[in-house]
Structures are given as structure tokens and as C-alpha cells.
Protein backbone atom coordinates (compact mmCIF):
# COMPACT_ATOMS: atom_id res chain seq x y z
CA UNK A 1 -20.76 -10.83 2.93
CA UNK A 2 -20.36 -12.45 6.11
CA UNK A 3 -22.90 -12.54 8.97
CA UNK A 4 -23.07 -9.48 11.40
CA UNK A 5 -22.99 -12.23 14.15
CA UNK A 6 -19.19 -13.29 12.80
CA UNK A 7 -18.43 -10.31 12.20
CA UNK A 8 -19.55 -9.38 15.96
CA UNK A 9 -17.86 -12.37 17.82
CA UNK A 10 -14.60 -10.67 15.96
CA UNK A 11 -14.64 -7.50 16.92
CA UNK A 12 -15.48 -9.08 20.93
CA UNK A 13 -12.36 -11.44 20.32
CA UNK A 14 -10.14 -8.51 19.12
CA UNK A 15 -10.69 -6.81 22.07
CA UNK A 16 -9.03 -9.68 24.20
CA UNK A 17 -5.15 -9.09 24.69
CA UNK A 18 -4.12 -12.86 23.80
CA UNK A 19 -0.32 -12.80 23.06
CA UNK A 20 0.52 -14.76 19.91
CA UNK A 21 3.61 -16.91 19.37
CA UNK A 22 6.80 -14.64 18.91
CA UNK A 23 6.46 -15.65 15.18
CA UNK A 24 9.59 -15.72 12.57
CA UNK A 25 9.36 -15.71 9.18
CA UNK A 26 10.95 -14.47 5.85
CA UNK A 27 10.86 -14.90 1.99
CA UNK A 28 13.97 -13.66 0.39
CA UNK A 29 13.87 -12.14 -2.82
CA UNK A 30 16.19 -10.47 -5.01
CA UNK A 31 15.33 -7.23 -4.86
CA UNK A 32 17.90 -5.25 -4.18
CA UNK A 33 18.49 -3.12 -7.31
CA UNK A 34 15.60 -0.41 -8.60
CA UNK A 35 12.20 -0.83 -8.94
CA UNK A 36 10.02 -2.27 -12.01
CA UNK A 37 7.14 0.29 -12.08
CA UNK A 38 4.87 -2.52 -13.72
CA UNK A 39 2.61 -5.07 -12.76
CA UNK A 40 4.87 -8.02 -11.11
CA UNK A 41 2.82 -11.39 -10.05
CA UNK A 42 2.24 -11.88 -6.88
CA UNK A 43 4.01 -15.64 -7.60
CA UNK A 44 7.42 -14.29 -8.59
CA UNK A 45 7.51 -13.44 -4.64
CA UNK A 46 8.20 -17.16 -4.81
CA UNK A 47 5.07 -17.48 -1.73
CA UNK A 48 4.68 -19.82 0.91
CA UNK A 49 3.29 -22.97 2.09
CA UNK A 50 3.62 -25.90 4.62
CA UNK A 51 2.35 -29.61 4.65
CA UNK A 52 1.53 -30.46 8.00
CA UNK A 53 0.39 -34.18 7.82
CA UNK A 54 3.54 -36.31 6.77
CA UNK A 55 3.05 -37.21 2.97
CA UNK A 56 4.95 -38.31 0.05
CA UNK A 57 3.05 -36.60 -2.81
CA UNK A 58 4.69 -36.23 -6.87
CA UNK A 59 8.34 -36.41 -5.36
CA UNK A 60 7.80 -33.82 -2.98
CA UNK A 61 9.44 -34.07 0.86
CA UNK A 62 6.42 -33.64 3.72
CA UNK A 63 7.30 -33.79 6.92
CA UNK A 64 4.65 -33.59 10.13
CA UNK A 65 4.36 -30.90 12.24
CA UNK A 66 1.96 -30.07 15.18
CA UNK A 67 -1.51 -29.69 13.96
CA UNK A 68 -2.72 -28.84 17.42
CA UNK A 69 -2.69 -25.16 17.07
CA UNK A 70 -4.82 -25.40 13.32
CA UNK A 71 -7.68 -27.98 14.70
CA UNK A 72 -10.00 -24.79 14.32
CA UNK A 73 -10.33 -22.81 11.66
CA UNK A 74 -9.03 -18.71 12.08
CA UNK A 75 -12.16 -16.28 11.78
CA UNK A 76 -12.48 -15.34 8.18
CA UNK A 77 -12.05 -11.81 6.63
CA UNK A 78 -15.14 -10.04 6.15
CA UNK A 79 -15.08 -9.38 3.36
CA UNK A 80 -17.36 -12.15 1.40
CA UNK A 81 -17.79 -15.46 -0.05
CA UNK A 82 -16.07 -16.37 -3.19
CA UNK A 83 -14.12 -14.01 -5.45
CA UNK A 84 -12.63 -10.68 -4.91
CA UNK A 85 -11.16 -8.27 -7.50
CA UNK A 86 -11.35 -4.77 -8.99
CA UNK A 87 -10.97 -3.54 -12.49
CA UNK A 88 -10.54 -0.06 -12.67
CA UNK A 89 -11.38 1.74 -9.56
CA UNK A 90 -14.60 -0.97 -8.92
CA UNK A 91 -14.58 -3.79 -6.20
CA UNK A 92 -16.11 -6.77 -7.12
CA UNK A 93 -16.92 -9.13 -4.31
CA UNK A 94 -19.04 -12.42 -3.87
CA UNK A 95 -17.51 -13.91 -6.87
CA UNK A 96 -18.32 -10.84 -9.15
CA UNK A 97 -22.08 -10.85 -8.04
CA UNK A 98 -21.51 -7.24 -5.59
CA UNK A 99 -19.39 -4.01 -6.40
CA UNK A 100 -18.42 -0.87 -5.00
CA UNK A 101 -16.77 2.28 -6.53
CA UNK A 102 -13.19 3.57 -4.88
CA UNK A 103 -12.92 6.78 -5.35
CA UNK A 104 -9.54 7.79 -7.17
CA UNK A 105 -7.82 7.24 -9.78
CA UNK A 106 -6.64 3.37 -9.55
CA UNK A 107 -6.33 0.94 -7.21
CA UNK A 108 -2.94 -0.69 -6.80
CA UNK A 109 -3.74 -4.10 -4.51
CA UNK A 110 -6.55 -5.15 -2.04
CA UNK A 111 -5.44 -7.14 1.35
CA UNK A 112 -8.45 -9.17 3.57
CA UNK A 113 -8.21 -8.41 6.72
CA UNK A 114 -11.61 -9.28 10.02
CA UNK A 115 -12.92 -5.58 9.29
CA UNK A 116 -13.30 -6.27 5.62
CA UNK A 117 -11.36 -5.50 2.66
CA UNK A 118 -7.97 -3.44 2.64
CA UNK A 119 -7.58 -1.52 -0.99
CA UNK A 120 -4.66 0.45 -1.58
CA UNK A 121 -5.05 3.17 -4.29
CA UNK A 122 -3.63 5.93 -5.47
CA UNK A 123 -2.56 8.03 -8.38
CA UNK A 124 -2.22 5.21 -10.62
CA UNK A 125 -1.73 1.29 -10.28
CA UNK A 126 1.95 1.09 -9.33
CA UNK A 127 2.47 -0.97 -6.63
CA UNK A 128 6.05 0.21 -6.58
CA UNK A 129 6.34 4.18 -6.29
CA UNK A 130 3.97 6.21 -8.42
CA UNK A 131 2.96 9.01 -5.64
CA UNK A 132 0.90 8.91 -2.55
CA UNK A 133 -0.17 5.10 -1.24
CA UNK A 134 -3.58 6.08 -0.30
CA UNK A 135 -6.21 3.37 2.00
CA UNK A 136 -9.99 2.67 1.94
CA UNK A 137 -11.63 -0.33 3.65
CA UNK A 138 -14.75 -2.04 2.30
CA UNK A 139 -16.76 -3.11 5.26
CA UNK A 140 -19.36 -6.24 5.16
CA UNK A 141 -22.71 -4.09 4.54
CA UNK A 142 -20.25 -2.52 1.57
CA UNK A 143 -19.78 0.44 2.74
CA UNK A 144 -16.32 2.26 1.19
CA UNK A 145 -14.47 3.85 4.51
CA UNK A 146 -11.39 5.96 3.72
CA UNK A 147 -8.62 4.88 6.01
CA UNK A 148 -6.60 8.14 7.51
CA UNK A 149 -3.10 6.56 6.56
CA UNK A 150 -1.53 7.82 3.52
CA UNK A 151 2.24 5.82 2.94
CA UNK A 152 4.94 6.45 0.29
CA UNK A 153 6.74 3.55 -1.30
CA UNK A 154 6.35 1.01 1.09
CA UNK A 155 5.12 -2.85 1.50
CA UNK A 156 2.47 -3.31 4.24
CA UNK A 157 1.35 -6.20 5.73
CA UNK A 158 -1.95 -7.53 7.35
CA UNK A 159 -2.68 -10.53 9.15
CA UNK A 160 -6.18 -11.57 7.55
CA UNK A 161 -7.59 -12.54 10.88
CA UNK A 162 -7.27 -9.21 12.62
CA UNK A 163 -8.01 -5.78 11.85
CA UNK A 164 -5.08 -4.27 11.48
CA UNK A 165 -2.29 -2.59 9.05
CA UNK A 166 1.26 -2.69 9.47
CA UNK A 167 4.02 -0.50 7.72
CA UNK A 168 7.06 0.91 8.04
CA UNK A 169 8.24 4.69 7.89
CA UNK A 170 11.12 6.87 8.40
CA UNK A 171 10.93 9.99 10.88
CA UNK A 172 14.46 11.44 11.58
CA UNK A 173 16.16 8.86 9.77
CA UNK A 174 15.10 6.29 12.61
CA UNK A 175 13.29 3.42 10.88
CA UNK A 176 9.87 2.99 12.81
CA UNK A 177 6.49 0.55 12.75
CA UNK A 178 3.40 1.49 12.93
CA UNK A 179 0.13 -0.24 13.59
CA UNK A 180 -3.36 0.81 12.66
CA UNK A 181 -7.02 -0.60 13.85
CA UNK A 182 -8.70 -0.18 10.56
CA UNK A 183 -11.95 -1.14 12.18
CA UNK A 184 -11.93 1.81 14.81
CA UNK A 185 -9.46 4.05 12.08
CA UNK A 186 -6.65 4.64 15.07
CA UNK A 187 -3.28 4.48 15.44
CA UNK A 188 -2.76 1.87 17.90
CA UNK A 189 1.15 1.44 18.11
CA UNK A 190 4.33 3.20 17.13
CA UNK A 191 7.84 1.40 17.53
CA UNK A 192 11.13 2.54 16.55
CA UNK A 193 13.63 0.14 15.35
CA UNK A 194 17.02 2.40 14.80
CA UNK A 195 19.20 -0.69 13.87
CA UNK A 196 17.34 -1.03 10.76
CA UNK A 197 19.57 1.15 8.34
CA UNK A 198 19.57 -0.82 4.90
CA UNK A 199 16.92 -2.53 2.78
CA UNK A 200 15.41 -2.66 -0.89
CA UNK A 201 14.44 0.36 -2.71
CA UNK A 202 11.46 1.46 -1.08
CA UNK A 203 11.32 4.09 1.35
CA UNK A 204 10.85 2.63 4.16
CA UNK A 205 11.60 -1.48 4.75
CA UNK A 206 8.78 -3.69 3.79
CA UNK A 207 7.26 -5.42 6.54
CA UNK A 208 4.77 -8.50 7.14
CA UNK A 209 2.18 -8.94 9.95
CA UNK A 210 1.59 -11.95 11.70
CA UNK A 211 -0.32 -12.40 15.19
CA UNK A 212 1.35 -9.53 17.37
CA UNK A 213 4.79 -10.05 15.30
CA UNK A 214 5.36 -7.32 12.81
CA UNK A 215 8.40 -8.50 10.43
CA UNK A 216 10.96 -5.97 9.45
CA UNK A 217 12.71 -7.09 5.92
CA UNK A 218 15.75 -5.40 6.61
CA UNK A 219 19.47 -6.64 4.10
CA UNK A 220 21.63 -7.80 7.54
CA UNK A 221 19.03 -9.87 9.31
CA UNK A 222 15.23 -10.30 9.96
CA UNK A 223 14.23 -8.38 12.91
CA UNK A 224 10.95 -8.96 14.58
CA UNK A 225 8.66 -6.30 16.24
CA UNK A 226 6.13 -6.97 19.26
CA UNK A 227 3.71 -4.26 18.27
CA UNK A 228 1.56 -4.72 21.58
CA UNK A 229 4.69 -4.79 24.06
CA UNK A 230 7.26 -2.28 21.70
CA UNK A 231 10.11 -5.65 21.81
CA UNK A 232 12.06 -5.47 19.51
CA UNK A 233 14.48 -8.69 18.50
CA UNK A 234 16.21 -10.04 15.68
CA UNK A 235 16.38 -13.74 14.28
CA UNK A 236 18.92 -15.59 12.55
CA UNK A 237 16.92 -18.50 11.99
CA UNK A 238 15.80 -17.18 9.01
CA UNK A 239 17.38 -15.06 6.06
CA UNK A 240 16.76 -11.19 5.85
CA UNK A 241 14.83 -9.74 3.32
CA UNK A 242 11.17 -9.23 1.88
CA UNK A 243 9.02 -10.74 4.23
CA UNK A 244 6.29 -13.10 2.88
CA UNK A 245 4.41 -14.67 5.42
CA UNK A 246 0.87 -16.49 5.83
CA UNK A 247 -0.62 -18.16 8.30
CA UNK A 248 2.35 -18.21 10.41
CA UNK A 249 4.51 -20.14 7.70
CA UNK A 250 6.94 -19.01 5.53
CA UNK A 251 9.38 -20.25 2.96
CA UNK A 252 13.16 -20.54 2.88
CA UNK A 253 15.38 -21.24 -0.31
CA UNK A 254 18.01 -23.64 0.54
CA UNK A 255 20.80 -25.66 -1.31
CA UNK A 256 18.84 -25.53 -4.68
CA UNK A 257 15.72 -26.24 -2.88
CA UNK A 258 12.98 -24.59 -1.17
CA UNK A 259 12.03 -25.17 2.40
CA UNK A 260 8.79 -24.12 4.46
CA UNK A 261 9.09 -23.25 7.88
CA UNK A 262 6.67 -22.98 10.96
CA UNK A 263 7.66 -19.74 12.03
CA UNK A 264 6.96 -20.04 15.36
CA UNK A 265 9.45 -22.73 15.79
CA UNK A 266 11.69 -22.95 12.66
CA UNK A 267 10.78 -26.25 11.64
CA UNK A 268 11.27 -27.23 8.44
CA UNK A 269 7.48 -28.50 7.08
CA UNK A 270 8.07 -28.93 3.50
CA UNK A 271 10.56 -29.20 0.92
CA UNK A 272 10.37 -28.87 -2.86
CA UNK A 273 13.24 -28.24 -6.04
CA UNK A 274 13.18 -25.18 -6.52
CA UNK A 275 13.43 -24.96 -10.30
CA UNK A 276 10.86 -22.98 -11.85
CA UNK A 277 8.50 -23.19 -9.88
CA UNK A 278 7.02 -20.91 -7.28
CA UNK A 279 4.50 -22.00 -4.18
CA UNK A 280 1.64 -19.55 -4.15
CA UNK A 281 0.11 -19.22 -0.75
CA UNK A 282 -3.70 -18.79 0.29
CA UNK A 283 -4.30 -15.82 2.78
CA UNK A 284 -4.34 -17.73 5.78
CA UNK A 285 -1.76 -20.16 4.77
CA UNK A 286 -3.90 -23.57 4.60
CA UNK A 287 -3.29 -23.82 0.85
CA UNK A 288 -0.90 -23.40 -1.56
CA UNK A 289 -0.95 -23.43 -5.37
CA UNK A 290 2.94 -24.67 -7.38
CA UNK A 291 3.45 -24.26 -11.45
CA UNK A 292 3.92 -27.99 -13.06
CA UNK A 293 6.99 -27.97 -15.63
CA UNK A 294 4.78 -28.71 -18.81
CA UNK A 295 3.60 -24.87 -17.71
CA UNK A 296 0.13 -25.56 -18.22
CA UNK A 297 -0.76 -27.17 -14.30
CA UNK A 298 -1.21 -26.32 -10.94
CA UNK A 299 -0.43 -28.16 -8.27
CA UNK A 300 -2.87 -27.36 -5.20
CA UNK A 301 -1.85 -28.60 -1.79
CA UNK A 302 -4.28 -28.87 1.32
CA UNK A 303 -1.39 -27.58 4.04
CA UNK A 304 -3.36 -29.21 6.62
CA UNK A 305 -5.46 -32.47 5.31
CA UNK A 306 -1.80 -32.97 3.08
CA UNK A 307 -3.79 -33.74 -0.20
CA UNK A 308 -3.56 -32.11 -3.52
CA UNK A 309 -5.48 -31.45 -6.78
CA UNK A 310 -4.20 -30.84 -10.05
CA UNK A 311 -6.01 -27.69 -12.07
CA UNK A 312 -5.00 -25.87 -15.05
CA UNK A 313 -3.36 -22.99 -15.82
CA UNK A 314 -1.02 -21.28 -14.03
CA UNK A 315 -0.21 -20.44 -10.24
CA UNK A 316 -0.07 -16.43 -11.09
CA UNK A 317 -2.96 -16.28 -13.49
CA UNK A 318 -5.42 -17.06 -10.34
CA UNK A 319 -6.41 -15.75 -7.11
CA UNK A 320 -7.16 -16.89 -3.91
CA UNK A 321 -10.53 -16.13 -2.37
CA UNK A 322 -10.95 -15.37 1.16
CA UNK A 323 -12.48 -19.41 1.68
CA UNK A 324 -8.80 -20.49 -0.13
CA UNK A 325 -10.06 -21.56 -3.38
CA UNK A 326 -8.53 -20.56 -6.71
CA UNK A 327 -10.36 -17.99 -8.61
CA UNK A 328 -9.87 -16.46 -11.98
CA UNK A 329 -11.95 -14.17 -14.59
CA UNK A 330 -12.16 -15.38 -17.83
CA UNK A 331 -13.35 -14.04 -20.85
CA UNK A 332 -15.71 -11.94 -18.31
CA UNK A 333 -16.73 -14.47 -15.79
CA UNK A 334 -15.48 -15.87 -12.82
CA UNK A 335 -13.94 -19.23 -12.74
CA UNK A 336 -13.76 -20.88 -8.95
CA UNK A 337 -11.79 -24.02 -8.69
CA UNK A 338 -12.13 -25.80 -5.79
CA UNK A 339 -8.94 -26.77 -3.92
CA UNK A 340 -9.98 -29.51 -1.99
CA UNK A 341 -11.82 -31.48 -5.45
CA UNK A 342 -9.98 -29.76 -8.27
CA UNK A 343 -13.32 -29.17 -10.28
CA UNK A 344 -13.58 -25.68 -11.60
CA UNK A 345 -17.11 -23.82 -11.94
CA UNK A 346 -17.78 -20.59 -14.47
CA UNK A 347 -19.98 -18.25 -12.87
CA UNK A 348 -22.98 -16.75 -14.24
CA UNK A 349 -22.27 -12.97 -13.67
CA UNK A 350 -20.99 -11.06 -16.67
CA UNK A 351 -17.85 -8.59 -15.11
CA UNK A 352 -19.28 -5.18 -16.82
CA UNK A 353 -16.68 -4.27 -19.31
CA UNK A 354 -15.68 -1.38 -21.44
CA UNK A 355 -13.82 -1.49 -24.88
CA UNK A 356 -14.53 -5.23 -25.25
CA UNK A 357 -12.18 -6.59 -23.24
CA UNK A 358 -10.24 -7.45 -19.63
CA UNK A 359 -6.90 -5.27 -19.52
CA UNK A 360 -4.75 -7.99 -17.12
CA UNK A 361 -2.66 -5.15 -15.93
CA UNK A 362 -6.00 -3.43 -15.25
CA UNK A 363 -7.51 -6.57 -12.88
CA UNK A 364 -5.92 -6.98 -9.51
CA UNK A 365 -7.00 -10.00 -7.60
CA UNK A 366 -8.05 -10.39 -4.05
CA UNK A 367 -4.75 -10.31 -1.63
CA UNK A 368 -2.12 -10.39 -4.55
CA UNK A 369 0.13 -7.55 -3.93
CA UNK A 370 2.33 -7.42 -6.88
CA UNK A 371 5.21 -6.05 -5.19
CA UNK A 372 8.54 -6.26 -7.79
């Protein structure tokens, strides 16, 4: 876990009102039909990333952008070092070494957020439908918190360096956002969008959180939510739909291709065929992890030093830890690959396991939602 002291200077900084960037974003998918009630990869989402040193790098298009506002690093989740994954209803954290019990019947994804770790469970391990969305957050010391939010079908978002939840709801038929601390376990904000009258099949638009921006993934356009000041505005700059964002970047398919934005100012950071592959973004948007075409590579980018590292396997059978480096359990232990060498280490803890093997639709990694 991290040190009280981090965690400390976090809560003192989330007290400060410091407006962010009116940040725009989007990821368009093609959801627009029913819902798969199965495990999706996170992947399919087609995720984001940016290169923001100009590079040439295996035929792919890098443009510069400003690096100013990344010289220093975001505060980190606190949520631990290394790995983070359940199986079952258990969390395992610091690469497999710590875990806590949830209790209910499944968990259905985990999100990092500055007050620790975000698990969603429920009924079972739909991420799509399946009954009540229920919340519990897993603090640095470990303790298990419930969270007094309970949503239906819905996609919430978190911004990993704040404490926060975002989601969407409908009361009255008027489409609203709301905002809760999860550190203090309060509502904080409650803002009614009533243009937003069509979206995907969940309940209630899915949404994405980034700085004070909350991102409404309505069908006609993306409209943007200032959850501190109750704005509400819409952007054409982008496409409507699910909203995948990361670090304040975001990814746009365009002419056959697929082009990464800086939200907060549209420019276009990186583009790449879009074939089929997918860009798999790290939780704070620094890395980013894209399928080879002999299927059995990954290309990892460094968003910021723009370098990458070739491991194997593929984008969607790893996840991201809350450092950014690429994480998966294999036959029991934890692989970590590091994405600024490439060299992958097997850990030495055994994940405990019953009936002699790991279920994959059983093992949810750290920050993949698997949202079909």
C-alpha cells in the first residue's frame, strides 16, 4: 500500500478547489443494439493513448504535443504497488502478495481511484445488467468500506487521481449526473442534463470522469458536465458515444484510422491503422499497450518519453497496475512486465486456488471494466 504521508498530502490537495481544463473526450463504440451478458475485454473498447514526444516508431504517425502540463507525475491511487485483481469475491493487491474478502456474491470490475480501490459487485459478475450494481472501496490499511451508492445498468467513471465516482441516472425521465466523494462516502454533486434523451442500452448513459469534466456518452453528440460549477455544454469536436477516457486523452476512429486526441484541446497526438488492432490504455493515460498482427505481441508505448517495448501475448490478456506496467496471472502467479524495459518477472506468490485451476471469466483485473 502506499504511504499514509501520500495518502495525506491527497486528501489536503483534494480539498483545494483547482478548476481543471474543460476536458473533451470520447471513444465510440458500436454499441447500440442489446447487451452481451458475458465477459467482454476491456480492449474491444478499442482504449486510448497519445504520444507526446514527436516519433516515428514501426510505421506509426507521432506528432508532439505540450508536455508542460505532464512534467510531474499525477498522485497515484492508493491502492498499492504492483498487481491488482480478484477471483471470486477476494482482492488481491501488491502483486498477489495482500487480499481482502468482498462480501457478496461476485465482483463485476474494480476502478483505482486516490482513496483506494473502487470494486463494483453485485449479484453475479455481469458487467452489463444482472441486478443491483452494488460499491465497496478498499482503503490503503485494507480495510473493505461499503460505499452507500447502489446503480442499475450503468457505466461509471473515475478519474484515478481523485476520489470520486461518477454515474448517470434517470429521475423523472430527466437524465442526471451524480458525483460521489468515496473517501468521505457523500454525495457531493447532482446535475441534470434533460437534452440527453438517447443512448446505448443501459439505463442510464454511460459516462467518463476526467478532472472536474464528467462525460455524458449520449447517440447525437458528446455533452460535457462541470460537476463543481453544474455547466453543462456539448462538443462537436469529438463523436458521441461510450466515453473512454484516461489521462485526459482519448481516441477517435477516423478514415480507416485511429486518432488520439488531447482532450483539452482536440489535438490530434497520434495516429495508427486501425485494422485489428486495439490501443489499450494505462489508468492514467502515460501508457498504452496495441495487438501486433502475428497475434502473439504487444506493442507498449511510453505516451510521454515516446519509446516502446515489445512483450508477448496479447493486449486483453493483461492488466495494468496502478504504476502502468502490464500484469498478468499465469498458471497461478503473477507475471509483471515492465513497460519502460519490456522484461517480464513471475512472482513468487501462489494465487490460492480451488478446483485446480484459474476460471478467466472468474479473474477481473485491476481497472478493466469489461463493459460490452
Amino acid at each position: 500500500m502506499t504511504e499514509r504521508l501520500s495518502t495525506l498530502l491527497r486528501d489536503e490537495a483534494a480539498a483545494l478547489h483547482v478548476p481543471a481544463p474543460d476536458l473533451t473526450g470520447v471513444l465510440v463504440t458500436g454499441r447500440r443494439l442489446r447487451r452481451r451478458r458475458r465477459v467482454a475485454a476491456a480492449v474491444a473498447a478499442g482504449a486510448v493513448v497519445a504520444i507526446v514526444a514527436t516519433a516515428t516508431v514501426a510505421g506509426t504517425s507521432l506528432t508532439g504535443g505540450d508536455t508542460g502540463a505532464r512534467d510531474i507525475d499525477p498522485a497515484g491511487p492508493s491502492t498499492g504497488h504492483g498487481a491488482v485483481f480478484t477471483l471470486g469475491t477476494t482482492v488481491f493487491y501488491d502483486g498477489g502478495t495482500a487480499h481482502v474478502q468482498i462480501d457478496d456474491k461476485a465482483i463485476k470490475s474494480t476502478y483505482y481511484t486516490s482513496a483506494g480501490l473502487l470494486v463494483r459487485h453485485g449479484d453475479n459478475n455481469w458487467s452489463d445488467g444482472g441486478g443491483p450494481q452494488r460499491y465497496s472501496l478498499v482503503t490503503e490499511d485494507g480495510t473493505v468500506r461499503p460505499v452507500s451508492v447502489t446503480t442499475e445498468d450503468v457505466v461509471p467513471g473515475v478519474d484515478p487521481t481523485q476520489p470520486y465516482l461518477a454515474y448517470a441516472e434517470v429521475t423523472g425521465g430527466t437524465v442526471e449526473v451524480v458525483v460521489h466523494d468515496l473517501a468521505t462516502d457523500e454525495e457531493v454533486a447532482r446535475v441534470p442534463v434533460p437534452d440527453a434523451t438517447s443512448w446505448g442500452g443501459w439505463t442510464a448513459p454511460p459516462v467518463a470522469l476526467s478532472g472536474d469534466t464528467v462525460y455524458v456518452g449520449t447517440d447525437d453528440i458528446m455533452r460535457t458536465v462541470n460537476w463543481r460549477t453544474g455547466e453543462v455544454a456539448e462538443t462537436d469536436e469529438i463523436a458521441p458515444g461510450y466515453p473512454n477516457i484516461a489521462g485526459g486523452r482519448a481516441v477517435e476512429p477516423a478514415d480507416g484510422q485511429i486518432t488520439v486526441v488531447e482532450v483539452a484541446t482536440g489535438e490530434v497526438l497520434l495516429t495508427v491503422p486501425r485494422g485489428e488492432s486495439y490501443l489499450q490504455l494505462s489508468p492514467d493515460g502515460r501508457y498504452a499497450a496495441m495487438n501486433l498482427p502475428d497475434g502473439r505481441s504487444v506493442d507498449v508505448y511510453d505516451i510521454d518519453a515516446g519509446t516502446k517495448v515489445t512483450v508477448d501475448g496479447q493486449s486483453w490478456d493483461y492488466g495494468w497496475s496502478p504504476d502502468g506496467d502490464l500484469f498478468k496471472v499465469v498458471k497461478h502467479r503473477v507475471v509483471t512486465c515492465s513497460t519502460s524495459t519490456g522484461e517480464c518477472t513471475t512472482g513468487d506468490v501462489t494465487v490460492p486456488k480451488e478446483g485446480g485451476g484459474v476460471d478467466p471469466t472468474d479473474l477481473r483485473y485491476g481497472n478493466q471494466t469489461f463493459e460490452s
